[in-house]
Protein backbone atom coordinates (compact mmCIF):
# COMPACT_ATOMS: atom_id res chain seq x y z
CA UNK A 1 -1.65 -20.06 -12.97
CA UNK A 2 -3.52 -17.00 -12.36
CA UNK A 3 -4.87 -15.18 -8.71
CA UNK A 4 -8.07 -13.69 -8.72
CA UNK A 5 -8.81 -10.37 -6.76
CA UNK A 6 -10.10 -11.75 -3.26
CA UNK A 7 -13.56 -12.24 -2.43
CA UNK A 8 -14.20 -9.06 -1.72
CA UNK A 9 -16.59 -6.37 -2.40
CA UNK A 10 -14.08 -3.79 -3.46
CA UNK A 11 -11.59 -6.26 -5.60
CA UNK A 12 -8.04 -5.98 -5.34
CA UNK A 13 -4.75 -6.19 -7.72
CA UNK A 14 -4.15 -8.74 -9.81
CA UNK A 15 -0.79 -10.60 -10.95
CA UNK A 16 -0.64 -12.84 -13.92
CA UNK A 17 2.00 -15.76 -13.94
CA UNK A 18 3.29 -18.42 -16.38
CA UNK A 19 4.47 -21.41 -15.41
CA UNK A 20 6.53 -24.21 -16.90
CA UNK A 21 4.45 -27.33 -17.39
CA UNK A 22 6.64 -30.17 -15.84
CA UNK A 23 7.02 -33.27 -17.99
CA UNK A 24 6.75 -35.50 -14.89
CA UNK A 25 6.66 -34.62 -11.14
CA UNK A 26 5.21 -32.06 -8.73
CA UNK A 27 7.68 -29.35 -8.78
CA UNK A 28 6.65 -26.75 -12.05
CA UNK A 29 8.73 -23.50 -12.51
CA UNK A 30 7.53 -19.86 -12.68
CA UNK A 31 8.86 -18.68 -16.15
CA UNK A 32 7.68 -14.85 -15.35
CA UNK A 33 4.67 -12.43 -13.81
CA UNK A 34 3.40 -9.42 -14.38
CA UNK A 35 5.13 -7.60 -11.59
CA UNK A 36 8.51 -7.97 -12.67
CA UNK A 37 8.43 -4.89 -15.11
CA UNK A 38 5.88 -2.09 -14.23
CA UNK A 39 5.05 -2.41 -18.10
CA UNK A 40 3.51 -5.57 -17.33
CA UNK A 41 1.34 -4.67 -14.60
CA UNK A 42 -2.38 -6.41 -14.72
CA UNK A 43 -3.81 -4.28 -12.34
CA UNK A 44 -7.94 -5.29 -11.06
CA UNK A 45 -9.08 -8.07 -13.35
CA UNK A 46 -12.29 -8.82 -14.06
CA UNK A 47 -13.09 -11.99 -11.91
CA UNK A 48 -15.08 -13.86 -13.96
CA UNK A 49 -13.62 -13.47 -17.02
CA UNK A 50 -10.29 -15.70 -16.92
CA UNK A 51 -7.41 -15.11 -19.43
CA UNK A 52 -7.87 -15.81 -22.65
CA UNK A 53 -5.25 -17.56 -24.77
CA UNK A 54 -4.97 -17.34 -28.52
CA UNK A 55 -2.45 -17.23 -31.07
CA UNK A 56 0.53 -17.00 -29.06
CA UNK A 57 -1.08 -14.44 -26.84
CA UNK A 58 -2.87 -13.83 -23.65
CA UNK A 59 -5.90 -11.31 -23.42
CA UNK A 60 -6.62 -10.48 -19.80
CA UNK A 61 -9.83 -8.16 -19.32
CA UNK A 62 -9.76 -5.77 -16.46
CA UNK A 63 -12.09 -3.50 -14.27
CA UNK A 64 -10.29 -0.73 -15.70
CA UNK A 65 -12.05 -0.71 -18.86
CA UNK A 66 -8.89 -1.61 -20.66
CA UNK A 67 -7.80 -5.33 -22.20
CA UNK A 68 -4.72 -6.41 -21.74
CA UNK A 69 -2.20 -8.05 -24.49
CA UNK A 70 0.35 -9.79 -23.49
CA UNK A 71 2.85 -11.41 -26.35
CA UNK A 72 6.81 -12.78 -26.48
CA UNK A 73 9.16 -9.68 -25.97
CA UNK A 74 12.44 -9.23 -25.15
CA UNK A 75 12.93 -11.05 -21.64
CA UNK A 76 13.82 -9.17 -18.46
CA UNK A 77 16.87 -10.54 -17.02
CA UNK A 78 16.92 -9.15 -13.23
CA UNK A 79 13.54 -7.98 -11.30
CA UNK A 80 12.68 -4.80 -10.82
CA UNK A 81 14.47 -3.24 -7.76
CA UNK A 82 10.97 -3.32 -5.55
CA UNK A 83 11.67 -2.29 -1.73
CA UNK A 84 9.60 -1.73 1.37
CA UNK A 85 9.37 1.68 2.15
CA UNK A 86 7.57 3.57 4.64
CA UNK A 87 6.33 7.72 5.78
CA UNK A 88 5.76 8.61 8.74
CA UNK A 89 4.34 12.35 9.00
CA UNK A 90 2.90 13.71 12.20
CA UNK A 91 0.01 15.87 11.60
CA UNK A 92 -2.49 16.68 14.16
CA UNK A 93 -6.03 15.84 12.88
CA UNK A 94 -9.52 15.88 14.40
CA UNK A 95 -12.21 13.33 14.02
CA UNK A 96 -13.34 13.63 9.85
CA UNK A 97 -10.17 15.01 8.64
CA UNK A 98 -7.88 12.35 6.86
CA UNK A 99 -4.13 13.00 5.48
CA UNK A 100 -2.99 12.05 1.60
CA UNK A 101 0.11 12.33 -0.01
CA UNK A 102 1.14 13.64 -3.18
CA UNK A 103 4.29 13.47 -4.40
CA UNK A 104 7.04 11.59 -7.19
CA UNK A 105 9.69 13.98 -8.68
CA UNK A 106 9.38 17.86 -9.12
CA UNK A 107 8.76 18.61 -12.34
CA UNK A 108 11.69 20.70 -14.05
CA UNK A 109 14.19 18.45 -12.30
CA UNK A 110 12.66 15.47 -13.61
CA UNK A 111 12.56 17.23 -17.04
CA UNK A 112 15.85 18.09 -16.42
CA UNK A 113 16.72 14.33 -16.96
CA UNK A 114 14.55 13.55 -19.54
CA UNK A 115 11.33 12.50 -17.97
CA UNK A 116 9.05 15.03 -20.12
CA UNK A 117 6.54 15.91 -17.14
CA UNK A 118 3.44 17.88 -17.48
CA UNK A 119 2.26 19.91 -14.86
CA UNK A 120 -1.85 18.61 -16.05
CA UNK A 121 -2.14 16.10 -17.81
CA UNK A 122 -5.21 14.75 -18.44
CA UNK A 123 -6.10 10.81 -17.82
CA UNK A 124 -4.62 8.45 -20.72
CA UNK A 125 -1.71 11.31 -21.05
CA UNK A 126 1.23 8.52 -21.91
CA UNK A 127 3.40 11.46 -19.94
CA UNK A 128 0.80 10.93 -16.61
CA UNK A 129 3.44 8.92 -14.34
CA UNK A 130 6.53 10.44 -16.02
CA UNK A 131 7.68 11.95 -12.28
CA UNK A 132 5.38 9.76 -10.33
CA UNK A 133 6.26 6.86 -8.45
CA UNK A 134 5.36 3.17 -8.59
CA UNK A 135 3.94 1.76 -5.57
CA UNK A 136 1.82 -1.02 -3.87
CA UNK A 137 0.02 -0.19 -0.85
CA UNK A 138 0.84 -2.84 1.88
CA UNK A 139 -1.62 -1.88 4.39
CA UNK A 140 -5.55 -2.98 2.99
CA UNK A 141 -7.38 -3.08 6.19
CA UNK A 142 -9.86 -0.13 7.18
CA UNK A 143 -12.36 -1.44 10.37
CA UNK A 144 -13.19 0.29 13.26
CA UNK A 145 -15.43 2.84 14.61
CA UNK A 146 -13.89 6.19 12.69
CA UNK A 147 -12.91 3.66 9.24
CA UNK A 148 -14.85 1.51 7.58
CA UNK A 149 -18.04 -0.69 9.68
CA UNK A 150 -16.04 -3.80 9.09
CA UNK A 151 -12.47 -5.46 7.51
CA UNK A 152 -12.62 -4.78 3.98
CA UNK A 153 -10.32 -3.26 1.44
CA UNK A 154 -9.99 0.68 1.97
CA UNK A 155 -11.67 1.77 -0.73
CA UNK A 156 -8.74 4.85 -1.20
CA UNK A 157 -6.27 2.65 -1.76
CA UNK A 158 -8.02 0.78 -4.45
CA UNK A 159 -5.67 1.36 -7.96
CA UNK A 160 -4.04 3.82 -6.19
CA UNK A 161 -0.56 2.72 -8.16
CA UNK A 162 1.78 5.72 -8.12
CA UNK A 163 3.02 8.65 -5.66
CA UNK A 164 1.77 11.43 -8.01
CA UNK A 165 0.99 14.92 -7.95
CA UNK A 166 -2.35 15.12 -9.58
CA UNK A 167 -4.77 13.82 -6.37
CA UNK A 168 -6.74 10.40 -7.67
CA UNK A 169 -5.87 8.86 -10.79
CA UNK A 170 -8.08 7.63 -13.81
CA UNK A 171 -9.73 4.59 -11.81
CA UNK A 172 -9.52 5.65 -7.87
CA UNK A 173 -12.75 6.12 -8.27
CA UNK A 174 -14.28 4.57 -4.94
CA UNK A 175 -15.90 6.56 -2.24
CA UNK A 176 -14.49 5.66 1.18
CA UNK A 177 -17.44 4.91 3.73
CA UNK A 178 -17.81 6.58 7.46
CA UNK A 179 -19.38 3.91 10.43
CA UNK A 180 -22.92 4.87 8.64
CA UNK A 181 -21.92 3.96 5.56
CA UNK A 182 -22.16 7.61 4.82
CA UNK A 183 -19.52 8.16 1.47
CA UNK A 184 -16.52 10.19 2.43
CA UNK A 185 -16.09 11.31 -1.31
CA UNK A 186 -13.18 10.03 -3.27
CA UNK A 187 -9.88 10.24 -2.63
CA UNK A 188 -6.95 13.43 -2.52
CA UNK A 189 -3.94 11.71 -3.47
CA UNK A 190 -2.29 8.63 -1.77
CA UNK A 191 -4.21 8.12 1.35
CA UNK A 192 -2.44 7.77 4.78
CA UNK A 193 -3.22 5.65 7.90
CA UNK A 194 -3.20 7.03 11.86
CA UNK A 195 -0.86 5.76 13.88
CA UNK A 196 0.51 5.60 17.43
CA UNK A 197 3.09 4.40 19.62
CA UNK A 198 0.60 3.76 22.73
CA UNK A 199 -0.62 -0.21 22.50
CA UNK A 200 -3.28 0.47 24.44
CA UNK A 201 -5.17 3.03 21.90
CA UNK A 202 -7.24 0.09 21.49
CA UNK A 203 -6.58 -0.37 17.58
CA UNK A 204 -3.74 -1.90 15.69
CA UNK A 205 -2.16 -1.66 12.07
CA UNK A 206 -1.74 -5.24 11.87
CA UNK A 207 -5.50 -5.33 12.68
CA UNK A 208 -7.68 -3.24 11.96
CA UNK A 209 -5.40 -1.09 9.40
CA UNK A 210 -5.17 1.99 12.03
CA UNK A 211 -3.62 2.82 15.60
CA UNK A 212 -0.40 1.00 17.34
CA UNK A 213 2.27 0.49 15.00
CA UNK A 214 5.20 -0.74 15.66
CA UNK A 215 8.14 1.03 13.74
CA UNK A 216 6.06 4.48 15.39
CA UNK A 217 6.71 2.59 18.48
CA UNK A 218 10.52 1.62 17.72
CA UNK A 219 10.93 5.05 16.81
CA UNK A 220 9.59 6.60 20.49
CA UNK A 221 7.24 9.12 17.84
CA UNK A 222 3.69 9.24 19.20
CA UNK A 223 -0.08 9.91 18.57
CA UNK A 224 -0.65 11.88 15.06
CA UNK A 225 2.01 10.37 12.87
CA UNK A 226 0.51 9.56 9.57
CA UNK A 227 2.08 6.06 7.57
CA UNK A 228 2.09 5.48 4.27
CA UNK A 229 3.28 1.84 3.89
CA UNK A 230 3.75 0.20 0.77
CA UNK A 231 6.28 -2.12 -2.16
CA UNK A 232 7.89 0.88 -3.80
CA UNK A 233 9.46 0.47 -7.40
CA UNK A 234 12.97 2.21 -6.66
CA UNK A 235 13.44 2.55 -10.23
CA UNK A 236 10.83 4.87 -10.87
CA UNK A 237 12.38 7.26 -7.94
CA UNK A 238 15.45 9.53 -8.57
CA UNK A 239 19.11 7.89 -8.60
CA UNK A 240 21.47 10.54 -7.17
CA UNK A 241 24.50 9.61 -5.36
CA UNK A 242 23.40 5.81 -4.92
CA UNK A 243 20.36 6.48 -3.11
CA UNK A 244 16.97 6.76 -4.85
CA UNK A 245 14.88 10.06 -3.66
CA UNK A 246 11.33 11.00 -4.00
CA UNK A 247 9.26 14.20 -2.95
CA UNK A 248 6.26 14.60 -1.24
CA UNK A 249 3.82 17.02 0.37
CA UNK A 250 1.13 16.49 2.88
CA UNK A 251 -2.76 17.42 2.60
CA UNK A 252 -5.42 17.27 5.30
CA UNK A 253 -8.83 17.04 4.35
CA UNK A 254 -12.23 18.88 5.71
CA UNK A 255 -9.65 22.32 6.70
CA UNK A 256 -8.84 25.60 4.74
CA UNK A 257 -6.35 25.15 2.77
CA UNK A 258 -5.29 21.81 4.04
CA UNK A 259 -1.81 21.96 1.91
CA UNK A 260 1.33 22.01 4.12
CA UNK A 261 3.68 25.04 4.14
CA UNK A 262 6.97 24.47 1.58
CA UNK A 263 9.96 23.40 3.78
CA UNK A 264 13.99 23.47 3.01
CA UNK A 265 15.22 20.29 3.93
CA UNK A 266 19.11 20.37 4.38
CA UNK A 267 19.93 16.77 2.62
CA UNK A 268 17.77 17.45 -0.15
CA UNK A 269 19.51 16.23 -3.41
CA UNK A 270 18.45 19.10 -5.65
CA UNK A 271 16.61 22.07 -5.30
CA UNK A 272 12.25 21.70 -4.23
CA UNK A 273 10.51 23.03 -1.57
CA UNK A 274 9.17 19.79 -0.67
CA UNK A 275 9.77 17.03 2.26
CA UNK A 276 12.84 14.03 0.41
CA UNK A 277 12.62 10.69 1.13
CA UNK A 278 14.37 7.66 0.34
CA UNK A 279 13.56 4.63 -0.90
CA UNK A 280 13.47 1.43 0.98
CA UNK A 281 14.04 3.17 4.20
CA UNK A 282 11.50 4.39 7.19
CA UNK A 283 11.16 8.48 6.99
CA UNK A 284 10.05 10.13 9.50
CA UNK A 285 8.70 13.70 8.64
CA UNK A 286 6.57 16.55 10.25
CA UNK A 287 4.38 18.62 8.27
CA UNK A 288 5.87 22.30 8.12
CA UNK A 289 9.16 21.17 9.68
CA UNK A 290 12.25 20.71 7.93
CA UNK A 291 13.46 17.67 10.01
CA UNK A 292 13.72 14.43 8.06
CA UNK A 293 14.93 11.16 10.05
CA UNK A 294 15.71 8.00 7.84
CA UNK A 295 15.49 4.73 9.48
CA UNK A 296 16.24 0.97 8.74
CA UNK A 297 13.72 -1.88 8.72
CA UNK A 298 13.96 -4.22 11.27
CA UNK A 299 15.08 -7.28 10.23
CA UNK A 300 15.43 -9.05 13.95
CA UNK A 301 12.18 -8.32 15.41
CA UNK A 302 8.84 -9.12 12.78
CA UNK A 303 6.02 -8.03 15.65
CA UNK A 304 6.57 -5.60 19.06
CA UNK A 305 4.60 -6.97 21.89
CA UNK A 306 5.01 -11.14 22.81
CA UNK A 307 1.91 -12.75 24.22
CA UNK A 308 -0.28 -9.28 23.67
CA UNK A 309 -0.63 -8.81 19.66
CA UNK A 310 -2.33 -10.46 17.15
CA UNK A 311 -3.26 -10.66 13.65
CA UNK A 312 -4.47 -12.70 10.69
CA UNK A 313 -2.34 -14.12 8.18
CA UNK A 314 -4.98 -15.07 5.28
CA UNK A 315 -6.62 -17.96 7.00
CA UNK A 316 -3.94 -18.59 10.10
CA UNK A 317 -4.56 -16.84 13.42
CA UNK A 318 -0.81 -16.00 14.84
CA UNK A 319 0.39 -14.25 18.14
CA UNK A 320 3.26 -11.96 18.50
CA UNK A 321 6.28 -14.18 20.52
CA UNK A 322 9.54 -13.85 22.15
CA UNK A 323 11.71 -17.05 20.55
CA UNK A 324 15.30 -16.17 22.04
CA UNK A 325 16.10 -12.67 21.63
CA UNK A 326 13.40 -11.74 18.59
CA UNK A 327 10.18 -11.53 18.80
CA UNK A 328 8.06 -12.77 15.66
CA UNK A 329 4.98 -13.98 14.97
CA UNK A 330 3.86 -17.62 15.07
CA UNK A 331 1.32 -19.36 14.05
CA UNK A 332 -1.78 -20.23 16.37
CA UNK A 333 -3.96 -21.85 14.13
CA UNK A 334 -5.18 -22.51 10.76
CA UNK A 335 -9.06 -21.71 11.03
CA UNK A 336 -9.97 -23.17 8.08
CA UNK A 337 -8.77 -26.45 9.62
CA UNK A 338 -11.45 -26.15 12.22
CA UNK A 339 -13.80 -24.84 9.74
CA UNK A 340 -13.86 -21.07 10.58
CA UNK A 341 -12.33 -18.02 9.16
CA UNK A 342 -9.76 -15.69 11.00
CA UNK A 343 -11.06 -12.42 11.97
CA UNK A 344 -8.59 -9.27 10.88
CA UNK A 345 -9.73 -7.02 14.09
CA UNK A 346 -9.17 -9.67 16.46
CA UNK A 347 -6.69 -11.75 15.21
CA UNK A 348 -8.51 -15.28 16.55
CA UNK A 349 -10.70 -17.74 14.41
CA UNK A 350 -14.10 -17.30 13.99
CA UNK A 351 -17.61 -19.12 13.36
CA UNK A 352 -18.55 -17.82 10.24
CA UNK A 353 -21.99 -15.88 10.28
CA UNK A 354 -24.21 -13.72 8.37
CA UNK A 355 -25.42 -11.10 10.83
CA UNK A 356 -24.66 -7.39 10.96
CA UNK A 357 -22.17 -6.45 13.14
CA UNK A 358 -18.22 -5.29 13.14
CA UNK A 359 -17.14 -7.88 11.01
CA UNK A 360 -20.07 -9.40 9.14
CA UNK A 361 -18.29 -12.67 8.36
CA UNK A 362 -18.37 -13.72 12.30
CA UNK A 363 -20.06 -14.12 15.39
């Protein structure tokens, strides 16, 4: 089987899966994808141009200017140890400054245990993500009056695949848009997303990509605190002690010198100047400030406020409820049923429409 990039103007990642072809009956068996080893990874595919299979191998074509062979290798026994992991950095920003991140593993510690980092290396380097980190931004949406004029993809994020220390990579090429369409220019690094603990700043993360979140709010944090959310392949971090680090620094754009000031964290691992972080966990920084809190997931609680949030999941409009003592999300209702398409800033079904507006695929 194979999943295109969405419908979508700025098309997304791509994963390629085999399948076993059942000899009788419904059920058929995933034999293996291309996320279980980062080696593997498709990235954007083309989306006309499906897989091509000949002599015992699969050519996949890709917007990256690159094709893709994929042939019988040794197996992989055991996934990759993918977790979700989450910053939270509180800088102060005015309206047309944004925040990135770069970041991965300082450069004559990862040398140190035989990564072979360069400080520059140019694109197609084979040594480019040698102290980087592997990840897979979680958060797509960008609407609203300061992001993009309606739900699409943000453009930043767009093969943004590692934590690096170089700013964009090869094929982060897209120009974010202002509410004008105006382009913002291309991106710094790993781009961040505002967020606050107030629910009535009148944007959402879960909607329109920006605003109330809720592990800001389970935290008691605030207005200003930057997120980076996203899959994170542990086993590109640093293993020390059990617990798999990675740096990073902070960068605000549109200000002189928009680099944060070094910092000395106490728990840091090794010696770096820079903020540590660990993998799989929630860490809360402050740009400047050598404070680090590390948090847990929730696992009890999937949404914050029952009967008040919403959001889209694909097609099915679903409200935030209190079942018990959790409070989750549950499904509302399947718009496509009813022949309309769930709106991401709202959260509700919609009649499908072609006229300018917020959200140009409804009324």
């Amino acid at each position: 089987m194979w999943r295109d990039p969405p419908a979508n103007e700025i098309p997304g990642s791509t994963i390629l899966r085999a399948f076993a072809a059942p000899l009788s009956g419904p059920t058929i068996t995933e034999l293996w994808n291309s996320e279980l080893d980062v080696a593997d990874v498709v990235g954007t595919a083309s989306k006309f141009q499906p897989p091509l299979v000949a002599n015992g191998r699969v050519y996949v074509s890709t917007y990256n200017n690159k094709v893709l062979i994929y042939a019988n290798t040794a197996p992989r026994l055991t996934s990759r140890d993918i977790r979700r992991t989450m910053v939270l950095i509180k800088g102060q920003t005015q309206p047309g400054q944004d925040t990135f991140l770069r970041g991965g593993i300082e450069h004559a510690f990862g040398n140190s245990r035989g990564r072979d980092c360069v400080a520059a290396p140019t694109f197609g380097d084979p040594r480019y993500f040698n102290c980087a980190v592997r990840i897979e931004h979680r958060n797509t949406l960008n609407s609203g009056e300061n992001h993009e004029p309606y739900a699409i993809t943000n453009r930043w994020q767009v093969n943004d695949t590692h934590l690096d220390w170089y700013g964009r990579q090869e094929f982060q090429t897209y120009h974010r848009r202002g509410p004008t369409y105006n382009d913002l220019g291309v991106a710094q690094g790993t781009p961040l997303d505002w967020t606050t603990n107030n629910p009535a700043s009148g944007n959402a993360v879960v909607r329109q990509g920006f605003g109330f979140l809720k592990e800001n709010a389970d935290a008691a944090l605030g207005d200003h605190y930057w997120m980076l959310d996203v899959d994170m392949d542990c086993e590109t971090a640093m293993s020390i002690g059990g617990t798999a680090w990675f740096e990073l620094k902070s960068f605000i754009t549109n200000v002189p010198n928009g680099w944060e000031p070094d910092i000395n964290q106490a728990d840091r691992p090794y010696m770096s100047n820079n903020h540590f972080a660990k993998c799989g966990k929630i860490n809360v920084f402050e740009r400047g400030s050598s404070s680090v809190t590390y948090r847990d997931f929730d696992s009890v609680n999937t949404c914050a406020l029952p009967n008040v949030e919403r959001r889209c999941d694909g097609s099915v409009a679903q409200m935030c409820a209190a079942v018990g003592v959790s409070k989750v999300w549950q499904n509302v209702a399947d718009c496509v049923q009813s022949r309309q398409l769930c709106q991401p800033s709202t959260g509700m079904c919609c009649t499908p429409t072609n006229g300018d507006g917020s959200n140009r695929n409804c009324q």
